[in-house]
N, C-alpha and C. Protein backbone atom coordinates (compact mmCIF):
# COMPACT_ATOMS: atom_id res chain seq x y z
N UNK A 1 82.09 46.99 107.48
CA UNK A 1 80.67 47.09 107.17
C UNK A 1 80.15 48.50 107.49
N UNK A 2 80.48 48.83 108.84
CA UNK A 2 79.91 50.30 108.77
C UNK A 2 80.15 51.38 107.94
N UNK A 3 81.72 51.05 107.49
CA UNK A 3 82.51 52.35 106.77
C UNK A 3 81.71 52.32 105.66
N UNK A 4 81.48 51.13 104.75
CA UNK A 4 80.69 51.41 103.72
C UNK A 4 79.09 51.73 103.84
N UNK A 5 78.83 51.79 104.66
CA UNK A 5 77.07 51.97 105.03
C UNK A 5 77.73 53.82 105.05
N UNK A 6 78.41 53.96 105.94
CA UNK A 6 78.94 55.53 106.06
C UNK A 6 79.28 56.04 104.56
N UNK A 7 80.56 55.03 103.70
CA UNK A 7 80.47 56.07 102.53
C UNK A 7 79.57 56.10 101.46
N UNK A 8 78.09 55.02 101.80
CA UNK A 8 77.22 54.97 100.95
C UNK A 8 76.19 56.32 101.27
N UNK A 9 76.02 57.07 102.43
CA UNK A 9 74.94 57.80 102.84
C UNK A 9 75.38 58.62 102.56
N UNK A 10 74.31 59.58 102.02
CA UNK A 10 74.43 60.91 102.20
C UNK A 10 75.07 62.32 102.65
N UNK A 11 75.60 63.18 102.50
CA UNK A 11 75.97 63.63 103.71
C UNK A 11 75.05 64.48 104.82
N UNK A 12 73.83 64.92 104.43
CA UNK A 12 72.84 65.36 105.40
C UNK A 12 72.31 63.74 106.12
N UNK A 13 72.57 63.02 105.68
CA UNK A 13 72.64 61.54 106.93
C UNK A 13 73.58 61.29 107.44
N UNK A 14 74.91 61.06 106.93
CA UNK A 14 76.11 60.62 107.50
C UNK A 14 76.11 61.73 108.45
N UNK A 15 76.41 62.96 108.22
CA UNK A 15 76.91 63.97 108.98
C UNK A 15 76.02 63.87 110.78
N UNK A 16 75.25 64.17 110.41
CA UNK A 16 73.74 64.24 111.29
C UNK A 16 74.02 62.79 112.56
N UNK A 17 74.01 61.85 111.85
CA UNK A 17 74.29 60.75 112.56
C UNK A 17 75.48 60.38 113.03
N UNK A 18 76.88 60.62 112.76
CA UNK A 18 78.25 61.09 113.31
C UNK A 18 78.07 61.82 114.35
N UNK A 19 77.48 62.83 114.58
CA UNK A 19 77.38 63.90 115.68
C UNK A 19 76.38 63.33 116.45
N UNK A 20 75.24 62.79 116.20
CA UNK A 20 74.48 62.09 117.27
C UNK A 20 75.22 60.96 118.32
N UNK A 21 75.96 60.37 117.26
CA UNK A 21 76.84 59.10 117.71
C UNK A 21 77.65 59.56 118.83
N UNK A 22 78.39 60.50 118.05
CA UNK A 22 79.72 60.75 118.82
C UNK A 22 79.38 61.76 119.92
N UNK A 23 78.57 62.50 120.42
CA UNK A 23 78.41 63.44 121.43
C UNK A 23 78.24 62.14 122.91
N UNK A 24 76.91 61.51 122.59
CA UNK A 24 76.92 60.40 123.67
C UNK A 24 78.52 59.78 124.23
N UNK A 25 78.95 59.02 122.90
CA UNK A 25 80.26 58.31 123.11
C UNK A 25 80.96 59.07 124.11
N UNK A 26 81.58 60.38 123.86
CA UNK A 26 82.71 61.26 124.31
C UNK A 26 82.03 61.20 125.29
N UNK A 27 80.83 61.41 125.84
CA UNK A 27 80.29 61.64 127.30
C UNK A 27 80.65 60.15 128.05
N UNK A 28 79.90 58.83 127.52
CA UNK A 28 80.60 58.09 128.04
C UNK A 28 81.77 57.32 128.65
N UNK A 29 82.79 57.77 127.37
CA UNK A 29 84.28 58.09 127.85
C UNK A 29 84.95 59.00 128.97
N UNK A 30 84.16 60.11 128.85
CA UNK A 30 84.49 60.92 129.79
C UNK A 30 83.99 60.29 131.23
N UNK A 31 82.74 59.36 131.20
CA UNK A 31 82.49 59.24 133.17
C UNK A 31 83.41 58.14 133.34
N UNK A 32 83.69 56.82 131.78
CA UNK A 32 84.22 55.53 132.42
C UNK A 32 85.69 56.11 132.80
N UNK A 33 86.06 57.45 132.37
CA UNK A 33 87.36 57.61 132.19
C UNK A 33 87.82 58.41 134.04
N UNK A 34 86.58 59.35 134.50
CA UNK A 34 86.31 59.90 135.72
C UNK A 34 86.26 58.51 136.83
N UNK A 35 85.40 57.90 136.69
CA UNK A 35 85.47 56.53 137.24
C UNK A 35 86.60 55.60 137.56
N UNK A 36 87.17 55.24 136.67
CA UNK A 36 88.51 54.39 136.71
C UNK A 36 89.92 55.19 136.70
N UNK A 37 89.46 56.66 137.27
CA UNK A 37 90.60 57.20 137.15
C UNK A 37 91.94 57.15 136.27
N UNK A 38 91.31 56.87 134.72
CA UNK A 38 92.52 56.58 133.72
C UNK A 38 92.63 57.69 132.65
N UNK A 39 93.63 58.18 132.76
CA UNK A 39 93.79 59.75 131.73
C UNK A 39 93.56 59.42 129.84
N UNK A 40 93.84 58.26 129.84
CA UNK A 40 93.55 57.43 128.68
C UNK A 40 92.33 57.51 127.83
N UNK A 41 91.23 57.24 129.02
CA UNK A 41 90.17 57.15 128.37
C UNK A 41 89.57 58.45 128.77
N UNK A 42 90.34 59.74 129.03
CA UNK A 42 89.56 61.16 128.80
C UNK A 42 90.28 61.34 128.07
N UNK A 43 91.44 60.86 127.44
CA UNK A 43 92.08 61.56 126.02
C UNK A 43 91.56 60.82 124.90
N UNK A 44 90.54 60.14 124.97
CA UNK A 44 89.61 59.18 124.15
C UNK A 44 88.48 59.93 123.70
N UNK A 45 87.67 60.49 124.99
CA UNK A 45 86.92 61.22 124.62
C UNK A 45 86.88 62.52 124.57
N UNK A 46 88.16 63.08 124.91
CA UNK A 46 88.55 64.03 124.08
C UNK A 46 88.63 64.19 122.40
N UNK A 47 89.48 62.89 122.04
CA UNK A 47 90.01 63.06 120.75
C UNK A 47 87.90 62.92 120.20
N UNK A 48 87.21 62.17 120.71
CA UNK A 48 86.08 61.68 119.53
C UNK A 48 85.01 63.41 119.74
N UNK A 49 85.40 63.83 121.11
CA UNK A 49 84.93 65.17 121.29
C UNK A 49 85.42 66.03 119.93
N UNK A 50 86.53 66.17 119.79
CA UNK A 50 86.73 67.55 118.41
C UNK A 50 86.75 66.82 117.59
N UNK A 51 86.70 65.47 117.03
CA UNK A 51 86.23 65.17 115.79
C UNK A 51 84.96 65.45 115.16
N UNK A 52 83.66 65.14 116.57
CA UNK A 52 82.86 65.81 116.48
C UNK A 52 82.65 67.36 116.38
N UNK A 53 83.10 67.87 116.86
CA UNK A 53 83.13 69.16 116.98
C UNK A 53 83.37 69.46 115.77
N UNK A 54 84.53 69.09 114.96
CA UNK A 54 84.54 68.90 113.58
C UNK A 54 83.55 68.97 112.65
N UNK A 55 83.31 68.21 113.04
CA UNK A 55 81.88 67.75 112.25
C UNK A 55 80.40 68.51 112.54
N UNK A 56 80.15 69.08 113.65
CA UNK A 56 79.49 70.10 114.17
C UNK A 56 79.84 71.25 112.63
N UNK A 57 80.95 71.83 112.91
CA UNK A 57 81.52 73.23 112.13
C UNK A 57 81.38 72.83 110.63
N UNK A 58 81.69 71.30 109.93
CA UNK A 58 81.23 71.04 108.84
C UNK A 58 79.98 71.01 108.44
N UNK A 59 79.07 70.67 109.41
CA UNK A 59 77.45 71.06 109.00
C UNK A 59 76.90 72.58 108.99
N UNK A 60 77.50 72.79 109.84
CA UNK A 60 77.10 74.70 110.01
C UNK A 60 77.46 75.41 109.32
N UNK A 61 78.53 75.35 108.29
CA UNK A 61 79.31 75.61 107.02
C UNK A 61 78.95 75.29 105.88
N UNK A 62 77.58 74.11 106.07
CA UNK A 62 77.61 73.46 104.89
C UNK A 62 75.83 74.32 104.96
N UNK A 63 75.24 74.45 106.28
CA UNK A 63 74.48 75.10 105.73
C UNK A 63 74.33 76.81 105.54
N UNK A 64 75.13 77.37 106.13
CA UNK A 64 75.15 78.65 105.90
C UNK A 64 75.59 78.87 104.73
N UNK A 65 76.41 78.12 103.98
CA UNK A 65 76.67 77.87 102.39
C UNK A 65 75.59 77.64 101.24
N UNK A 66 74.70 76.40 101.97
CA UNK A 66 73.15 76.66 101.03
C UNK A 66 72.21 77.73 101.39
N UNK A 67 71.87 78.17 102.59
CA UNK A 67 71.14 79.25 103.00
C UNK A 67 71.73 80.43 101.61
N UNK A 68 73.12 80.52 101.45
CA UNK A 68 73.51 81.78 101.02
C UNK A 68 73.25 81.69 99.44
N UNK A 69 73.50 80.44 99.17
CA UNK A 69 73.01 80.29 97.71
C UNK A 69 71.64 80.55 97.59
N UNK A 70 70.92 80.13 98.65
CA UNK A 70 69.30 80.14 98.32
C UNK A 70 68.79 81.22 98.02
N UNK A 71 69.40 82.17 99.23
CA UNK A 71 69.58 83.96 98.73
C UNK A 71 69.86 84.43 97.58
N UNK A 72 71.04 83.90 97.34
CA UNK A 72 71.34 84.86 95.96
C UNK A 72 70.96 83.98 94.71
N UNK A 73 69.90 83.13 94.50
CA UNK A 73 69.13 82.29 93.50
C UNK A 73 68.08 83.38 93.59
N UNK A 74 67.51 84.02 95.03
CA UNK A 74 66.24 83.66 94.89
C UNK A 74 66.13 85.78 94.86
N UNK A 75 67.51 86.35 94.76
CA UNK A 75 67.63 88.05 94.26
C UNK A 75 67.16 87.98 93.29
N UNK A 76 66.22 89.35 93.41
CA UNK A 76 65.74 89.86 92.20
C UNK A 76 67.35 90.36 91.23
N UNK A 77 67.10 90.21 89.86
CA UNK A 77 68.22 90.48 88.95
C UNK A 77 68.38 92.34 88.89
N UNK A 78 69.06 92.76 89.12
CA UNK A 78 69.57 94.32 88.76
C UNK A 78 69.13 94.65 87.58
N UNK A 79 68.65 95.64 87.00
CA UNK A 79 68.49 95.99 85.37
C UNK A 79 69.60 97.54 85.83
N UNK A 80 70.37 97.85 84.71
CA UNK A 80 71.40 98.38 84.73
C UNK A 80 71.21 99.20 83.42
């Protein structure tokens, strides 16, 4: 159910909300994992850490990519 709610959205929603999700999670993993002293669950929130992180660098890519188009839409044309 979620996957399709995920591949139905957007990606300025999906994306946005992946990284909201997952920053908390990895933090949580990281204290239950400090807590119960189990290397397991910091290689848990490790792994959901650079997926996010991932996903961090895919939004920042995705907008310095429209920023740059917006620029060069919005150049005056050269006369030559």
């Amino acid at each position: 159910m979620v996957g399709l709610i995920l591949r139905v959205l957007p990606f300025w929603v999906r994306e946005p909300l992946l990284i909201v999700v997952g920053v908390p999670f990895s933090i949580a993993l990281f204290y239950a994992a400090a807590r119960d002293r189990a290397p397991v669950g910091a290689l848990l929130g490790l792994a959901v850490l650079v997926f996010t992180a991932i996903r961090v660098h895919t939004v920042v890519k995705a907008l310095r990519a429209r920023k740059a188009a917006k620029q060069l839409n919005s150049a005056p044309a050269s006369t030559a």
